[in-house]
N, C-alpha and C. Protein backbone atom coordinates (compact mmCIF):
# COMPACT_ATOMS: atom_id res chain seq x y z
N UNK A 1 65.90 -10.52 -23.04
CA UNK A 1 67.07 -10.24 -22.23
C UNK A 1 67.52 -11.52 -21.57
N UNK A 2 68.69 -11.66 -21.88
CA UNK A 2 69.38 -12.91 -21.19
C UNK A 2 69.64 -12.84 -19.60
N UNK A 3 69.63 -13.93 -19.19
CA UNK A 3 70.12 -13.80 -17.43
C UNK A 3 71.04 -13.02 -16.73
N UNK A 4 71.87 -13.01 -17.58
CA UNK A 4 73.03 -12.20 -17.50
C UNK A 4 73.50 -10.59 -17.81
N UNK A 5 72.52 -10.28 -18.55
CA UNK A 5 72.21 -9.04 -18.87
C UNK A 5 71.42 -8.61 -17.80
N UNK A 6 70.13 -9.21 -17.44
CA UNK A 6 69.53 -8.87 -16.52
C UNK A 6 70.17 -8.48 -15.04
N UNK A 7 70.94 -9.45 -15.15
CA UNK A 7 72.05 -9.22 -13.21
C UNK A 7 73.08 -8.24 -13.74
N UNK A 8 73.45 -7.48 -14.89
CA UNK A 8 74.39 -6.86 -14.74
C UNK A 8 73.40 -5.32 -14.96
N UNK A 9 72.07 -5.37 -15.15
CA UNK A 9 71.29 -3.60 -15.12
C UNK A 9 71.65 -3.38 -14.07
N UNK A 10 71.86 -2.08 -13.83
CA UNK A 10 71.82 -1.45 -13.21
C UNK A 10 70.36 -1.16 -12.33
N UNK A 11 70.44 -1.36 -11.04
CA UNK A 11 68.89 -1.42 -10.27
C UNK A 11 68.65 -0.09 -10.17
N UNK A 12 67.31 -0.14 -10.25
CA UNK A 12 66.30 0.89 -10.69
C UNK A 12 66.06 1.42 -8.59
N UNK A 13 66.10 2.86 -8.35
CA UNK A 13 66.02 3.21 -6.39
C UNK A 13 64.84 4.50 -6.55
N UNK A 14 64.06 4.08 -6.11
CA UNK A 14 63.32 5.17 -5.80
C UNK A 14 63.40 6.14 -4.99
N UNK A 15 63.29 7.10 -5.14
CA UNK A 15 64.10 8.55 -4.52
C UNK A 15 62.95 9.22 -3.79
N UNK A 16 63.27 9.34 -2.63
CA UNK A 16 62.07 9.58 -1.33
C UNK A 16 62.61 10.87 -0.45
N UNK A 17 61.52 11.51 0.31
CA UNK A 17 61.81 12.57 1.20
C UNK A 17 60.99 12.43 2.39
N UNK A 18 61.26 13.05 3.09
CA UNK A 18 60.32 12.52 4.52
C UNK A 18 59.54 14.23 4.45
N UNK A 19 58.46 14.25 4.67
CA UNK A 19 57.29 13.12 3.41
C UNK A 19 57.58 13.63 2.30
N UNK A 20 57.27 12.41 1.62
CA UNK A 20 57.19 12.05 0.02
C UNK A 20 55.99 12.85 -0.33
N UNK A 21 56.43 14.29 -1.21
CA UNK A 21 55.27 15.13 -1.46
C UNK A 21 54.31 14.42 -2.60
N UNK A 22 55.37 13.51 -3.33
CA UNK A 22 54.37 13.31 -4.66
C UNK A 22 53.79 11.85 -4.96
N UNK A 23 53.96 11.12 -3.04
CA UNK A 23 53.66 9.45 -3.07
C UNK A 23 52.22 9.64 -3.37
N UNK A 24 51.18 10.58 -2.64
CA UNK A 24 49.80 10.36 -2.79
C UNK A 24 49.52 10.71 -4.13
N UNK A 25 50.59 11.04 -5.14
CA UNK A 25 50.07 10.93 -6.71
C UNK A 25 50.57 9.81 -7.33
N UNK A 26 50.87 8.96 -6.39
CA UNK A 26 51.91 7.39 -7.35
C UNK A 26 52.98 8.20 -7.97
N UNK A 27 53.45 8.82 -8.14
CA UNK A 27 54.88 8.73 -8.37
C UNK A 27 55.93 9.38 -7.73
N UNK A 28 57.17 8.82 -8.10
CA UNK A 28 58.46 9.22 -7.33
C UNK A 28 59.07 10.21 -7.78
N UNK A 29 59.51 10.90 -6.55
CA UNK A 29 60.21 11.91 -6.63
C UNK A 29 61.07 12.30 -7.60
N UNK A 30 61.50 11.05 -7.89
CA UNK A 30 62.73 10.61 -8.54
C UNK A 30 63.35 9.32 -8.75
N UNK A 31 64.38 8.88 -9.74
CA UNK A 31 64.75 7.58 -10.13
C UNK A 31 66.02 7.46 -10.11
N UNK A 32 66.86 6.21 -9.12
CA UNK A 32 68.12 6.65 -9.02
C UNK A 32 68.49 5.23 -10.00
N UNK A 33 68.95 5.23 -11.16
CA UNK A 33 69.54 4.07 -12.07
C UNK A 33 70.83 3.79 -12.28
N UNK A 34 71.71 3.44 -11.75
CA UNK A 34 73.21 3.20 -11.54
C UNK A 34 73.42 4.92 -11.32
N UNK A 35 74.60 5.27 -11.94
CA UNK A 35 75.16 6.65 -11.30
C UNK A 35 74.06 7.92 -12.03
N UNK A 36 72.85 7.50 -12.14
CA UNK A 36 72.10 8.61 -12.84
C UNK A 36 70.80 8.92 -12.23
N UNK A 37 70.06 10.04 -12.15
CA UNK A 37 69.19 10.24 -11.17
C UNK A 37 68.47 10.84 -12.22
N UNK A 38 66.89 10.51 -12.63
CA UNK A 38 66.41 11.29 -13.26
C UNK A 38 65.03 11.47 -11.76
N UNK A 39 65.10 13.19 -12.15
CA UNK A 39 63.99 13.52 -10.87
C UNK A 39 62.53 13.76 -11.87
N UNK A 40 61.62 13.87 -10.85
CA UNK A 40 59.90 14.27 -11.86
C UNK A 40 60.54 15.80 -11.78
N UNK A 41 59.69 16.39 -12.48
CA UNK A 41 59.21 17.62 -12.10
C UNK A 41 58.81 18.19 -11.07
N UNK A 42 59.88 19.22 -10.61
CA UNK A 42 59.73 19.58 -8.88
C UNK A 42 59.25 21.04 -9.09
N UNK A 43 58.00 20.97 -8.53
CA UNK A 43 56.87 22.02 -8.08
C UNK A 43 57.33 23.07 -7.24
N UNK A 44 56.63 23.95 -7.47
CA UNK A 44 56.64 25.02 -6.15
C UNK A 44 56.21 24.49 -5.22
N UNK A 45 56.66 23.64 -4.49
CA UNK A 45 55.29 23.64 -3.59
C UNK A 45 56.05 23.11 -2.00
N UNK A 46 55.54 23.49 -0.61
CA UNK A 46 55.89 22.88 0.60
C UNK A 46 55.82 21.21 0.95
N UNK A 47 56.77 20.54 1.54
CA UNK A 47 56.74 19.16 1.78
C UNK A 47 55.82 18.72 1.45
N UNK A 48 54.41 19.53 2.24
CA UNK A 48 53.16 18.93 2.40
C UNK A 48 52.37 18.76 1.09
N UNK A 49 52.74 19.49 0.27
CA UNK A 49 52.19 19.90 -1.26
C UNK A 49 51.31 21.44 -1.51
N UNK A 50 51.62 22.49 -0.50
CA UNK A 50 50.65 23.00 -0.87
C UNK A 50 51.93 24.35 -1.50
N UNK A 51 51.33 25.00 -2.53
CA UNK A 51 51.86 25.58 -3.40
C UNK A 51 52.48 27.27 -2.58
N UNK A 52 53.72 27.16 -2.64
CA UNK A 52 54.63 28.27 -2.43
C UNK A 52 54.21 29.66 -3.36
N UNK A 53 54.34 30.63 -3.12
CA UNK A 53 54.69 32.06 -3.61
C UNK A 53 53.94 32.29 -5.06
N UNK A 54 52.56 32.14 -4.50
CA UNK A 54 51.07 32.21 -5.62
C UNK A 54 51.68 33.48 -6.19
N UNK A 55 51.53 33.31 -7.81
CA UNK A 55 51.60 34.36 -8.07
C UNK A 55 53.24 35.80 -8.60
N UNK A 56 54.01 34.85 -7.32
CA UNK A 56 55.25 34.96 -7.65
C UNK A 56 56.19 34.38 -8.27
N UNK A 57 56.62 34.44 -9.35
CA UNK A 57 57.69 33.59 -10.26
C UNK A 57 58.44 32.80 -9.36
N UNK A 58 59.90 33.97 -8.95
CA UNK A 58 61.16 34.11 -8.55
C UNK A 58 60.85 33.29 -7.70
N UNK A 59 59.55 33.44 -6.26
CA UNK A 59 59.81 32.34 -5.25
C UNK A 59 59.20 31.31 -5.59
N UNK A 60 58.55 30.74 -6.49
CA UNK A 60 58.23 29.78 -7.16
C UNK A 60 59.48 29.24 -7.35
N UNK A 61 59.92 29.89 -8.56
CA UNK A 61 61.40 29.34 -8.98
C UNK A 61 62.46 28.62 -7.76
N UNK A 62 62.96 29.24 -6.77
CA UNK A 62 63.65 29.35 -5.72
C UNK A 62 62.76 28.02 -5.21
N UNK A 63 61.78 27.58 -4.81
CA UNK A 63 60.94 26.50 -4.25
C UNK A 63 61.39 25.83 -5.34
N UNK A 64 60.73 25.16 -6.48
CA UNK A 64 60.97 24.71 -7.21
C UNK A 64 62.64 24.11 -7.02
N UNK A 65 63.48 24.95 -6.98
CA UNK A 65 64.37 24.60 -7.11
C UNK A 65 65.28 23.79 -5.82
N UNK A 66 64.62 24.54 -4.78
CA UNK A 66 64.69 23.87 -3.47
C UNK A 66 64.77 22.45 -3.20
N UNK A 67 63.63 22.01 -3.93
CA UNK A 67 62.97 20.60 -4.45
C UNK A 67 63.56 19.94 -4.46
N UNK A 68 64.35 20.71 -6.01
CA UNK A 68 64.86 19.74 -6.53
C UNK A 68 66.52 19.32 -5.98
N UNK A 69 66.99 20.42 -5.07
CA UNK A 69 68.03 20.29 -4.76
C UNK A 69 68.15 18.96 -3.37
N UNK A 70 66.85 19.21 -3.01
CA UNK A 70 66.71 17.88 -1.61
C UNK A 70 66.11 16.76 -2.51
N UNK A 71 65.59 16.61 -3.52
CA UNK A 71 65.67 15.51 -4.21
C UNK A 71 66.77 14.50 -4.56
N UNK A 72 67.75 15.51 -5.24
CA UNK A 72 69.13 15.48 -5.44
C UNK A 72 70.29 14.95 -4.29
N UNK A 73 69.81 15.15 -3.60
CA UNK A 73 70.62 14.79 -2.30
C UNK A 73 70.43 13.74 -1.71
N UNK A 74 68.99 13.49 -1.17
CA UNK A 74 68.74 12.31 -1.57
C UNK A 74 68.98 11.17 -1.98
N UNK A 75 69.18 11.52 -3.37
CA UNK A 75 69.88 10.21 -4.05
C UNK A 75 71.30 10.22 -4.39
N UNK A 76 72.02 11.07 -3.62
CA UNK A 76 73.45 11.19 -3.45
C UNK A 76 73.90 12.10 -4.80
N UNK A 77 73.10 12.97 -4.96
CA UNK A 77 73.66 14.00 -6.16
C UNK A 77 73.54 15.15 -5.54
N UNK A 78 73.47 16.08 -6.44
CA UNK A 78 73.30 17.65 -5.95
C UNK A 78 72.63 18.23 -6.79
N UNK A 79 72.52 19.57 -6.97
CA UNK A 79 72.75 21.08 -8.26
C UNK A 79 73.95 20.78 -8.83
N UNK A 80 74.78 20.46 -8.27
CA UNK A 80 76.27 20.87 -9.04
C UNK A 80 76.51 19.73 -10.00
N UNK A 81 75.92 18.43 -9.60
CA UNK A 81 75.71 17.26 -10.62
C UNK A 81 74.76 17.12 -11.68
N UNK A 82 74.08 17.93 -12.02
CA UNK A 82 72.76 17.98 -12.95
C UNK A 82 73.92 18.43 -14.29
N UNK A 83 73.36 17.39 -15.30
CA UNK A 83 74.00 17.39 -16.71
C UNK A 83 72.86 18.34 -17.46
N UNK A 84 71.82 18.21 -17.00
CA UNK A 84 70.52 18.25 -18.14
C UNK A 84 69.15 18.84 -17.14
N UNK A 85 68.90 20.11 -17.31
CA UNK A 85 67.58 20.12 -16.48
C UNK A 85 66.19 20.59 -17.87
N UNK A 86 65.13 20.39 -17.84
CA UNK A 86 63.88 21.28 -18.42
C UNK A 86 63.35 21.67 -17.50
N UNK A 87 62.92 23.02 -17.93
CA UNK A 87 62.01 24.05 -16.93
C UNK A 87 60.85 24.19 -17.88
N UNK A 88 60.07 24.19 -17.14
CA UNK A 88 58.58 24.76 -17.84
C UNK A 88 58.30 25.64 -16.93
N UNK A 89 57.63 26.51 -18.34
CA UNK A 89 57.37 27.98 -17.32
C UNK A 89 56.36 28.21 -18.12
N UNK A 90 54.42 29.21 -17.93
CA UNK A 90 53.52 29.48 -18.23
C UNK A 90 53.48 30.62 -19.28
N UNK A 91 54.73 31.75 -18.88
CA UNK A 91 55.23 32.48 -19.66
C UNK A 91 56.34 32.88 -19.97
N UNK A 92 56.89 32.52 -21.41
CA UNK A 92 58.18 32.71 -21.08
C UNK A 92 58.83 34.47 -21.06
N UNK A 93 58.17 34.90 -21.93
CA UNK A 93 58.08 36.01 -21.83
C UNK A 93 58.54 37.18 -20.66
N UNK A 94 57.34 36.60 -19.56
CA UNK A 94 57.72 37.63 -18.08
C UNK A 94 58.81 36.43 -17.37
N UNK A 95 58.99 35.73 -17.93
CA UNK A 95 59.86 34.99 -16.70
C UNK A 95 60.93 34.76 -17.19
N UNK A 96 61.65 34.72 -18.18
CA UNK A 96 62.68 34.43 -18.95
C UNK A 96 64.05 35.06 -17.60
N UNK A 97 63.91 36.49 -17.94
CA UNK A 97 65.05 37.40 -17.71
C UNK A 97 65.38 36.70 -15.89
N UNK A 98 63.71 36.68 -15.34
CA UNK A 98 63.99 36.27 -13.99
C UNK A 98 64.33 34.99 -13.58
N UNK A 99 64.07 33.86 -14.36
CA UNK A 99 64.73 32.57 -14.26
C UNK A 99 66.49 32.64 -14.52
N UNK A 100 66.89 33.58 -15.42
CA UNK A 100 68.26 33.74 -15.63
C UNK A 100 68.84 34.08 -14.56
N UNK A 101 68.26 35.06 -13.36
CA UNK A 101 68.94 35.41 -12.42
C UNK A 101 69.16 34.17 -11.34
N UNK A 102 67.71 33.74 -11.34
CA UNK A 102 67.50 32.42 -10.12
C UNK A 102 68.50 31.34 -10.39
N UNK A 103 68.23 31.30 -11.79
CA UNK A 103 69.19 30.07 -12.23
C UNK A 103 70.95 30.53 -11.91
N UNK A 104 71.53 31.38 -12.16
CA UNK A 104 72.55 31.85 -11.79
C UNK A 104 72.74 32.03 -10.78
N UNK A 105 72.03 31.75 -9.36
CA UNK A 105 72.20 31.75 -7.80
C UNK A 105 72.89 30.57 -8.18
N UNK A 106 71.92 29.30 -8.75
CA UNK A 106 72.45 27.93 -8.62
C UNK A 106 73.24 27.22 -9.43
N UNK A 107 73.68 27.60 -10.92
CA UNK A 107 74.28 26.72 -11.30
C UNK A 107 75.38 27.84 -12.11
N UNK A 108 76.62 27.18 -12.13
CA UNK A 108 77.68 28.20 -12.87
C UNK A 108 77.24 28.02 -13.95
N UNK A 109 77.60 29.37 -14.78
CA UNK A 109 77.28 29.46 -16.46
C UNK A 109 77.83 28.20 -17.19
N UNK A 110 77.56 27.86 -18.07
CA UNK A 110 77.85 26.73 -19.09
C UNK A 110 78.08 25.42 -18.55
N UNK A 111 77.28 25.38 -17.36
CA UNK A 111 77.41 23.81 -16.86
C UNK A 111 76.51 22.96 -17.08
N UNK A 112 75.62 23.26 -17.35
CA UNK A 112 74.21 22.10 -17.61
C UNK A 112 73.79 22.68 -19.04
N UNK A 113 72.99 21.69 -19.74
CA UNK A 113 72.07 21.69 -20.51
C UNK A 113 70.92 21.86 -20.19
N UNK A 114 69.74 22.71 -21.14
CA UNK A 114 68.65 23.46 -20.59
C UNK A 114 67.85 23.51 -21.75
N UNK A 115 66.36 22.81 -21.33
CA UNK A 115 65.34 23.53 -22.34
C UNK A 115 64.75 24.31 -21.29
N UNK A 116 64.16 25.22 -21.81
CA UNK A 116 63.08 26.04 -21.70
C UNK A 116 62.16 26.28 -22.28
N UNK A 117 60.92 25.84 -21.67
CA UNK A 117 59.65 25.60 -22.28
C UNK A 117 58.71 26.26 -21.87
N UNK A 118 57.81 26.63 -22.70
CA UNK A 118 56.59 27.29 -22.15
C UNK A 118 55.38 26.17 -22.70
N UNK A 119 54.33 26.17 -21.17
CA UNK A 119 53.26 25.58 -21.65
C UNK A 119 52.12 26.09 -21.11
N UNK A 120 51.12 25.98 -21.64
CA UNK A 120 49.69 26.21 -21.38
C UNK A 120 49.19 25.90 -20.17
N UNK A 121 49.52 25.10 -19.12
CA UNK A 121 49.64 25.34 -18.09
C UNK A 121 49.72 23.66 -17.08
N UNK A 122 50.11 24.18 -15.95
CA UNK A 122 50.89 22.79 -15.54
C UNK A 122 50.36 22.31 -14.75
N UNK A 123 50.34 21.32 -13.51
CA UNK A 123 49.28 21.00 -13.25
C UNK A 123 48.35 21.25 -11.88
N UNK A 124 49.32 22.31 -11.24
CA UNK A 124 47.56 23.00 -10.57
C UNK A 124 47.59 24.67 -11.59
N UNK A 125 47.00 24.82 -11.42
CA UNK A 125 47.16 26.73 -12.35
C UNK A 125 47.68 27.61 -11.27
N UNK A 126 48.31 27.54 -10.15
CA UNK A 126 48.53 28.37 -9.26
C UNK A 126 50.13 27.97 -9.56
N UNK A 127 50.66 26.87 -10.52
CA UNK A 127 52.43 26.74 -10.43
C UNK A 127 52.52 27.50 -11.79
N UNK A 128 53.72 28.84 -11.65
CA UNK A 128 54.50 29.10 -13.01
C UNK A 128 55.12 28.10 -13.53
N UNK A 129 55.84 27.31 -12.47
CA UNK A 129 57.29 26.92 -13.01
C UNK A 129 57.14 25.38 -12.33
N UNK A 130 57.70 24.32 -13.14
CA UNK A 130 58.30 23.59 -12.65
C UNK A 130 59.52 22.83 -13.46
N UNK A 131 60.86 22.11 -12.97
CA UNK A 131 62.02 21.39 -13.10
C UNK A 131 62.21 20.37 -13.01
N UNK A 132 62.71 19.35 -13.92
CA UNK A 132 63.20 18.78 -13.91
C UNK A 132 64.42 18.39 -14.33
N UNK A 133 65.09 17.52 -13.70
CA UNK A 133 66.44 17.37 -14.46
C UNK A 133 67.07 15.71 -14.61
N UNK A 134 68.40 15.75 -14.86
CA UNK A 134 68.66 14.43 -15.22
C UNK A 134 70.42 14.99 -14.31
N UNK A 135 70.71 14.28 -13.50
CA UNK A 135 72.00 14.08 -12.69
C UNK A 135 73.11 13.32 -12.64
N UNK A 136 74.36 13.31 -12.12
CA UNK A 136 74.78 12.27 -11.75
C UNK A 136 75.16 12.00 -10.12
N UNK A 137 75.63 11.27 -10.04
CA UNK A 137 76.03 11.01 -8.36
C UNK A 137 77.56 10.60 -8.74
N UNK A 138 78.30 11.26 -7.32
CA UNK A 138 79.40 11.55 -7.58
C UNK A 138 80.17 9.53 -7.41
């Protein structure tokens, strides 16, 4: 990379919350790269880290999504700016129908792009669900 290429990237902002639930795991919340925000995967879980609505999808989901919405803000985006989110969920099965509803609190129909994934399990066993997405800032 030439000198000049280098001064014209776009700087790389690390995306923080008071407290930073996911500093004592080394990584950031999130990545703000010129007008684009890619966030980690936002957990069920309270500031502090400890895991929201054991057991319950929907308030999983709703936390989860909470997350990601003060993540988002944060770095000067929102919900309403997300181009691209993935959800992982443990089953898609029982959770499908109820992520459709949660998700429809927050984002109008046909505005984002969406995988939906199911995996074997994430990383404490007490989270159904977690999100991530990819944003912009207005």
């Amino acid at each position: 990379m030439t000198d000049d290429a280098a001064q014209d990237a776009p700087h790389r902002v690390r995306v923080t919350a008071d407290p930073d639930w996911y500093a004592p795991a080394g990584i950031a919340l999130g990545i703000r790269l010129g007008n684009l925000v890619f966030t980690s995967g936002q957990a069920p879980i309270d500031a502090h880290g400890a895991t929201v609505g054991a057991g319950d999808f929907e308030a999983q989901a709703r936390q989860a999504l909470a997350n990601l919405a003060l993540v988002l803000k944060n770095a000067g985006s929102g919900l309403d700016q997300v181009v691209k989110a993935t959800v992982f969920v443990t089953d898609i099965a029982r959770d499908q129908e109820a992520f459709a509803r949660v998700r429809a609190e927050h984002f109008a129909p046909h505005t984002i792009a969406e995988s939906f994934v199911e995996v074997s399990s994430l990383a404490d066993p007490d989270w159904l669900i977690e999100i991530e997405a990819i944003a912009v800032t207005a």
